[in-house]
C-alpha atoms as a PDB file:
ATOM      1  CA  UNK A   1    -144.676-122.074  88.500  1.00  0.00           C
ATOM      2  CA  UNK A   2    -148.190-123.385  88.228  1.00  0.00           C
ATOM      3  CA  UNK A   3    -150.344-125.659  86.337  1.00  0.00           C
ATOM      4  CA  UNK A   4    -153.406-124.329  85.282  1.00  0.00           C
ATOM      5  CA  UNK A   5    -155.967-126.844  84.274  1.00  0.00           C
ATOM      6  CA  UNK A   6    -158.845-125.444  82.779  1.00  0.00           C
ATOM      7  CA  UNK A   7    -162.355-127.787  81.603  1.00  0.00           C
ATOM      8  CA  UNK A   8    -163.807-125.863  79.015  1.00  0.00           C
ATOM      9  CA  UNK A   9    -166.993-126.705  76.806  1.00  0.00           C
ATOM     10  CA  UNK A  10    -165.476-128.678  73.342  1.00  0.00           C
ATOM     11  CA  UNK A  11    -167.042-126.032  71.550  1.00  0.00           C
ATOM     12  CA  UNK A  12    -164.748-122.933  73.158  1.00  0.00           C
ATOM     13  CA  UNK A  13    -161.701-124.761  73.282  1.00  0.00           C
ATOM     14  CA  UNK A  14    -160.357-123.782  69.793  1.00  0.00           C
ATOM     15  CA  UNK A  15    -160.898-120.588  70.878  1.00  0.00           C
ATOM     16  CA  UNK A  16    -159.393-120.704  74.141  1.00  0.00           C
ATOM     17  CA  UNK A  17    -155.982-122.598  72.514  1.00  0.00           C
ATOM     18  CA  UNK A  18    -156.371-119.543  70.056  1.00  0.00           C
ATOM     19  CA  UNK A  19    -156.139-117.132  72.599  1.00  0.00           C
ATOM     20  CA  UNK A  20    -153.518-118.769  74.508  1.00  0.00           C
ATOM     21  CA  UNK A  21    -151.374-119.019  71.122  1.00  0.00           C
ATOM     22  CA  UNK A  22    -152.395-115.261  70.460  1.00  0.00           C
ATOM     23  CA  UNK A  23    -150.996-114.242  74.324  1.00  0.00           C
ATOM     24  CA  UNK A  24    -147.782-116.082  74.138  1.00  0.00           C
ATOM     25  CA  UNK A  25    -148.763-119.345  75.962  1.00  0.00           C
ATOM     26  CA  UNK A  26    -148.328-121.832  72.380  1.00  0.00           C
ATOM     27  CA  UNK A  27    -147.634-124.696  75.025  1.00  0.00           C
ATOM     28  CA  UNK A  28    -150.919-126.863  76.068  1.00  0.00           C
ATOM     29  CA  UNK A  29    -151.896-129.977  76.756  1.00  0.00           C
ATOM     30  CA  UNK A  30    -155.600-131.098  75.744  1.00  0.00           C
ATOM     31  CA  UNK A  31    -157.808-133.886  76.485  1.00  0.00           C
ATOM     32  CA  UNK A  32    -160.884-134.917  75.603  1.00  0.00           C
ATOM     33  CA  UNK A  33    -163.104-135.776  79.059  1.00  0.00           C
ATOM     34  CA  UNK A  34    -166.702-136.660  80.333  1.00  0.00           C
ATOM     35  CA  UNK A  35    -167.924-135.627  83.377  1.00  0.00           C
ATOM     36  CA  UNK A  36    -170.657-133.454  85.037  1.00  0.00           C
ATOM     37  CA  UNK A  37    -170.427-130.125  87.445  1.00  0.00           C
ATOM     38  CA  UNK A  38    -172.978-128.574  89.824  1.00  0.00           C
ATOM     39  CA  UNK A  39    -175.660-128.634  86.992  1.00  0.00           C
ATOM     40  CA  UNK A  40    -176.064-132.737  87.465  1.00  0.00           C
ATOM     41  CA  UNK A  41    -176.015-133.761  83.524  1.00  0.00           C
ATOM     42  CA  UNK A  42    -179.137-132.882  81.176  1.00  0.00           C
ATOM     43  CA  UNK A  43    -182.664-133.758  81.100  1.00  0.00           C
ATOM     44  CA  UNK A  44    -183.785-134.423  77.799  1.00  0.00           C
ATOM     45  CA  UNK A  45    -187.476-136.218  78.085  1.00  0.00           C
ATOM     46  CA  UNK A  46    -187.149-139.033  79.874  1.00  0.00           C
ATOM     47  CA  UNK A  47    -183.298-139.334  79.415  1.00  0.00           C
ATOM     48  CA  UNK A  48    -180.885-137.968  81.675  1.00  0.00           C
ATOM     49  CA  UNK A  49    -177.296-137.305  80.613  1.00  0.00           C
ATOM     50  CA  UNK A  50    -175.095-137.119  83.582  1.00  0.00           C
ATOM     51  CA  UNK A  51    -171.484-137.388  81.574  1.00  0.00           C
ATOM     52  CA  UNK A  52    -171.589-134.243  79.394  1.00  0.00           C
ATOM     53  CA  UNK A  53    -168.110-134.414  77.000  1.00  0.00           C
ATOM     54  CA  UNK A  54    -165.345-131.798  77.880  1.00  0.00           C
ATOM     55  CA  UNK A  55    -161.646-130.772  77.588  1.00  0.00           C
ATOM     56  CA  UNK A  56    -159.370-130.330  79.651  1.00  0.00           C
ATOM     57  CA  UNK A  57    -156.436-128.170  78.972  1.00  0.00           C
ATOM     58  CA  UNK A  58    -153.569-128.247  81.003  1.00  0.00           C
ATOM     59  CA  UNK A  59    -150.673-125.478  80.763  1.00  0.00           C
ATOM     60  CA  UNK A  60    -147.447-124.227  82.911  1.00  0.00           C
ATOM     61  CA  UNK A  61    -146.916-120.866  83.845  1.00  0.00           C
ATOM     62  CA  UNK A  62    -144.653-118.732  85.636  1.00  0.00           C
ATOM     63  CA  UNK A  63    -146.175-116.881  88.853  1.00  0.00           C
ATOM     64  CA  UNK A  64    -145.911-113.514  86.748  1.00  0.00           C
ATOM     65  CA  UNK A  65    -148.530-115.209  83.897  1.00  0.00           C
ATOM     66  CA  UNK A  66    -151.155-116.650  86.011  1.00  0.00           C
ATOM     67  CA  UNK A  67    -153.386-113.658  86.567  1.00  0.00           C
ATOM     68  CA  UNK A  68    -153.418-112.564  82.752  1.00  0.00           C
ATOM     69  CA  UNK A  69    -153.821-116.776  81.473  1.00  0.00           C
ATOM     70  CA  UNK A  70    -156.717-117.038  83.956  1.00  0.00           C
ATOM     71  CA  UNK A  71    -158.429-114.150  82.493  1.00  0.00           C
ATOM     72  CA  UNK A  72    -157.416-115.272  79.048  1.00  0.00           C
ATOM     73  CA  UNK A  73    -158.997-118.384  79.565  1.00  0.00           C
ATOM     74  CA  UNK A  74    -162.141-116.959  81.175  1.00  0.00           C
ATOM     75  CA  UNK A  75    -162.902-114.265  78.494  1.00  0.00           C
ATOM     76  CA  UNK A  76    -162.062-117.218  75.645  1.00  0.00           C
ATOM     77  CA  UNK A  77    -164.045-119.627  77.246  1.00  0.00           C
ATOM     78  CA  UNK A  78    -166.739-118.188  78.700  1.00  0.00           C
ATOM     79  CA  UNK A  79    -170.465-118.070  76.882  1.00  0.00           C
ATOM     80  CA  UNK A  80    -172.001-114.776  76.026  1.00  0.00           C
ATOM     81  CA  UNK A  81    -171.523-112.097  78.304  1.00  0.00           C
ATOM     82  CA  UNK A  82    -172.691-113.163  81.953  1.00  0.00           C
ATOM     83  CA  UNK A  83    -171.488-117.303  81.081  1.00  0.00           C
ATOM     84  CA  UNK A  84    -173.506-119.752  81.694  1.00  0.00           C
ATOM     85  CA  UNK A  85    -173.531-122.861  83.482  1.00  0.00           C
ATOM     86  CA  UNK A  86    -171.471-125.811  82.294  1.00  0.00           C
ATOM     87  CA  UNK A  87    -168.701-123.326  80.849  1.00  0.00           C
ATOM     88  CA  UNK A  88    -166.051-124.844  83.050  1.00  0.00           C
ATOM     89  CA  UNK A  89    -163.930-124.502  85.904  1.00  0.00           C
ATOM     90  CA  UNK A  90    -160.415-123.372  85.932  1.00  0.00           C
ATOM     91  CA  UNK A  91    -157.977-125.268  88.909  1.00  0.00           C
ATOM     92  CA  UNK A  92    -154.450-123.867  89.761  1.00  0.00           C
ATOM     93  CA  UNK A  93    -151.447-126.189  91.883  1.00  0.00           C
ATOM     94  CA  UNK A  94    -148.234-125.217  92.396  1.00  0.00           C
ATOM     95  CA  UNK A  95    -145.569-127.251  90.522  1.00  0.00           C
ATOM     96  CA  UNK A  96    -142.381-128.286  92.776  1.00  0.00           C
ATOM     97  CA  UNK A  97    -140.461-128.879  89.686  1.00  0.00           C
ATOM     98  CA  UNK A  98    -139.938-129.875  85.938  1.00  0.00           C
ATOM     99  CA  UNK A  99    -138.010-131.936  83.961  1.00  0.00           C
ATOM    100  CA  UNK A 100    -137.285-132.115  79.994  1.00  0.00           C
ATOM    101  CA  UNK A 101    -137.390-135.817  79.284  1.00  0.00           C
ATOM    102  CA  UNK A 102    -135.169-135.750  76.768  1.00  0.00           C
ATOM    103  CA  UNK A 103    -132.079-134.179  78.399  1.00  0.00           C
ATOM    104  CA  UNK A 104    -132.895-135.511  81.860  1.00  0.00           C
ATOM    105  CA  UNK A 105    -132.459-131.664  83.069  1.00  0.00           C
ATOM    106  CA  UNK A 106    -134.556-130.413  85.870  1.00  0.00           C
ATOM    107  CA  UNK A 107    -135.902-126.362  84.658  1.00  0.00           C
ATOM    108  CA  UNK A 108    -136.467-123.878  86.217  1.00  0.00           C
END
């Protein structure tokens, strides 16, 4: 399994929690973040933002899903045609195992 955690413009992520709904994936974790990427932040005037808002959406996937999530993410989130930059990043870790809180049950 992995966990996919994908930092998407606030703007796309209806769309992208669409799209995972749409593809099978209803299961998703999302947070609202502030941060900044390789474009530093905005310049407007004399002001510079440097923590531009974001969310993050996490999800779990089998090995079979994470090719077809990744480009379900991409296409949902991405801006236009070509993207631009400050559409997000998408980071993938392996998960060692889960457990259902309420049970106590490790899954598998």
């Amino acid at each position: 399994m992995y966990l996919l955690r994908a930092i998407v413009r606030p703007e796309k992520s209806p769309v992208v929690m669409r799209a995972l709904l749409n593809a099978g994936f209803p299961a998703v974790t999302k947070l609202s973040v502030f941060g900044r990427g390789k474009q530093r932040g905005i310049k407007v005037g004399n002001v510079t933002y440097d923590e531009l808002p974001k969310d993050l959406l996490m999800i779990v996937i089998n090995e079979k899903d994470k090719e077809f999530v990744i480009e379900t993410i991409i296409e949902a989130a991405r801006s236009g045609e070509k993207g631009q930059f400050g559409d997000g990043k998408i980071f993938v870790t392996p998960v060692v195992e889960t457990y259902t809180i309420s049970s106590g049950k490790m899954e598998v």
